[in-house]
Every structure is written in structure tokens, then in C-alpha cells.
Protein backbone atom coordinates (compact mmCIF):
# COMPACT_ATOMS: atom_id res chain seq x y z
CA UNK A 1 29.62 -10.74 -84.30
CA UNK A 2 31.85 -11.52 -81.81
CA UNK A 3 35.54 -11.51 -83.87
CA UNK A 4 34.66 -7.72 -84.87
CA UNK A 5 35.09 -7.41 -81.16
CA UNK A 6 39.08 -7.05 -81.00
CA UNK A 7 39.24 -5.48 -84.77
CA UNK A 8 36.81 -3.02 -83.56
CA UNK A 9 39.02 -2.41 -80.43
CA UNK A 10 41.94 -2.11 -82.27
CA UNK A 11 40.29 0.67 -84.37
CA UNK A 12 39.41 2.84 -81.22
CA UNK A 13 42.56 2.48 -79.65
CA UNK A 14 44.12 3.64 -82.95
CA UNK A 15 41.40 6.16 -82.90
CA UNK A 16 42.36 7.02 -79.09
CA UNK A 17 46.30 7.74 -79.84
CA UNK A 18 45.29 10.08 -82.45
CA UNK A 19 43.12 11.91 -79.82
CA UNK A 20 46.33 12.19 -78.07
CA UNK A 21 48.06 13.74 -80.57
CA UNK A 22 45.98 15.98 -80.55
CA UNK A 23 44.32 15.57 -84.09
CA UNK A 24 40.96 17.30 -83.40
CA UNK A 25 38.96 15.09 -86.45
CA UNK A 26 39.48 12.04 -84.55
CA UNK A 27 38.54 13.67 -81.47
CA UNK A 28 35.13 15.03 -83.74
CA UNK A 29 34.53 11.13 -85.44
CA UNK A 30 35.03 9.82 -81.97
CA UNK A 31 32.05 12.72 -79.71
CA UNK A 32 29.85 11.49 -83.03
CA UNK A 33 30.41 7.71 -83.03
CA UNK A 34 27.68 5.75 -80.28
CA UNK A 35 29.76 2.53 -80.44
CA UNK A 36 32.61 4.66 -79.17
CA UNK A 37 31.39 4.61 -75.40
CA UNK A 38 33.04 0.84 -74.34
CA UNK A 39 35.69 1.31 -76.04
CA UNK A 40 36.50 4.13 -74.53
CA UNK A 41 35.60 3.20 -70.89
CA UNK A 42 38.03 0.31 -71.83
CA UNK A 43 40.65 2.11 -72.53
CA UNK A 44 40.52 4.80 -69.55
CA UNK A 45 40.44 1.45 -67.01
CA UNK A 46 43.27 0.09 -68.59
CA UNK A 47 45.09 3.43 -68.30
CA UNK A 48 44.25 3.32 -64.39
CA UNK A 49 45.48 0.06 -64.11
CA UNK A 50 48.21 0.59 -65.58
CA UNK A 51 49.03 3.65 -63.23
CA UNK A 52 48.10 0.84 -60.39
CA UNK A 53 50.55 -1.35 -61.71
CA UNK A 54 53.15 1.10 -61.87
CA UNK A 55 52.99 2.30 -58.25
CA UNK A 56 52.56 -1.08 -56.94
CA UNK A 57 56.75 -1.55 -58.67
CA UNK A 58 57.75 1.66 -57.61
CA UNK A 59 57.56 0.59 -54.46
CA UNK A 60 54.99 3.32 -53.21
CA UNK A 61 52.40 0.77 -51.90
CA UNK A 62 53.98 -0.30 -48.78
CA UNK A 63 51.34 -3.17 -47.86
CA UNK A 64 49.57 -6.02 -49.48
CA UNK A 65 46.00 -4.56 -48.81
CA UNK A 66 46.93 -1.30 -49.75
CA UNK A 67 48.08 -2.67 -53.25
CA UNK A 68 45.19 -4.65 -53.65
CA UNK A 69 42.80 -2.16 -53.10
CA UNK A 70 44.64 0.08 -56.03
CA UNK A 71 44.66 -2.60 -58.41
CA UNK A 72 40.86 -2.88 -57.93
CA UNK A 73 40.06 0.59 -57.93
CA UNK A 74 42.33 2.75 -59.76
CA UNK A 75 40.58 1.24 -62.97
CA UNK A 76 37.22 2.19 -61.76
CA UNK A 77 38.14 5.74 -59.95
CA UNK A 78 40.18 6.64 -63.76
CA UNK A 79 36.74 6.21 -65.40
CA UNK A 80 34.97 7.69 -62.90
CA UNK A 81 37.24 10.96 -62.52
CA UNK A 82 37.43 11.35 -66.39
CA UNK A 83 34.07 10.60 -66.77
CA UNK A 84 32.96 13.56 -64.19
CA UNK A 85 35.57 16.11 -65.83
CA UNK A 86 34.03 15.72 -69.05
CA UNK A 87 30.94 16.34 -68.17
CA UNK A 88 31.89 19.17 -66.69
CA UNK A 89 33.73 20.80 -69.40
């Protein structure tokens, strides 16, 4: 079971840059598909690492704690965030 792992991953990011072209059946197959959830929390905390990443080279962490503290957190806070505003809506 464990080499579907990165073919199934593979699918949902697919599946995820769809969703951001705004193709609303892959945003309709994704809200219907249970397997979707990890995926999906995988992809938002490697979006908010990313972001981490990015401000830690643009130079707009100006000490070592400080960037450590976004590299740890920015993952979790971008799941978090999106989570809560799509429950919302």
C-alpha cells in the first residue's frame, strides 16, 4: 500500500492546480473525495513553507529565532488559517 502513496500524491496535486485554475469539476471531485483530506493538508503546509522560505531570502527575517520560528509555523498557521476560512464560507 505504501508505493500508491506518492502516485496518489501526485494525483491530488494535479488535482490541486486544476482547482487553481479555476476548473470547478475538480474543485466538485475533490469536496466529494474522503481520501482528499491529507493530501490536501499536505499541500497547504507546503505552500506555507514555502512562503517561510521565501521571506527568510528576502531578507525580511532579520534574526535567527525569528526565522526559525516561521519555518516551524508558517506550515501549521497556512493550514490552520485556510482551514478556519473554509469553514466559514
Amino acid at each position: 500500500m505504501e508505493t500508491k502513496a506518492p502516485f496518489e500524491f501526485k494525483k491530488y496535486l494535479k488535482k490541486s492546480l486544476e482547482i487553481l485554475l479555476l476548473k470547478g469539476a475538480a474543485a466538485e471531485e475533490a469536496a466529494t473525495d474522503e481520501r482528499a483530506l491529507k493530501p490536501g493538508i499536505l499541500i497547504l503546509a507546503i505552500g506555507g513553507l514555502a512562503v517561510a522560505i521565501g521571506a527568510v531570502f528576502e531578507g525580511q527575517v532579520s534574526v535567527p529565532a525569528e526565522a526559525a520560528f516561521l519555518l516551524l509555523f508558517a506550515p501549521v498557521l497556512n493550514v490552520l488559517i485556510t482551514g478556519r476560512l473554509l469553514s466559514v464560507g
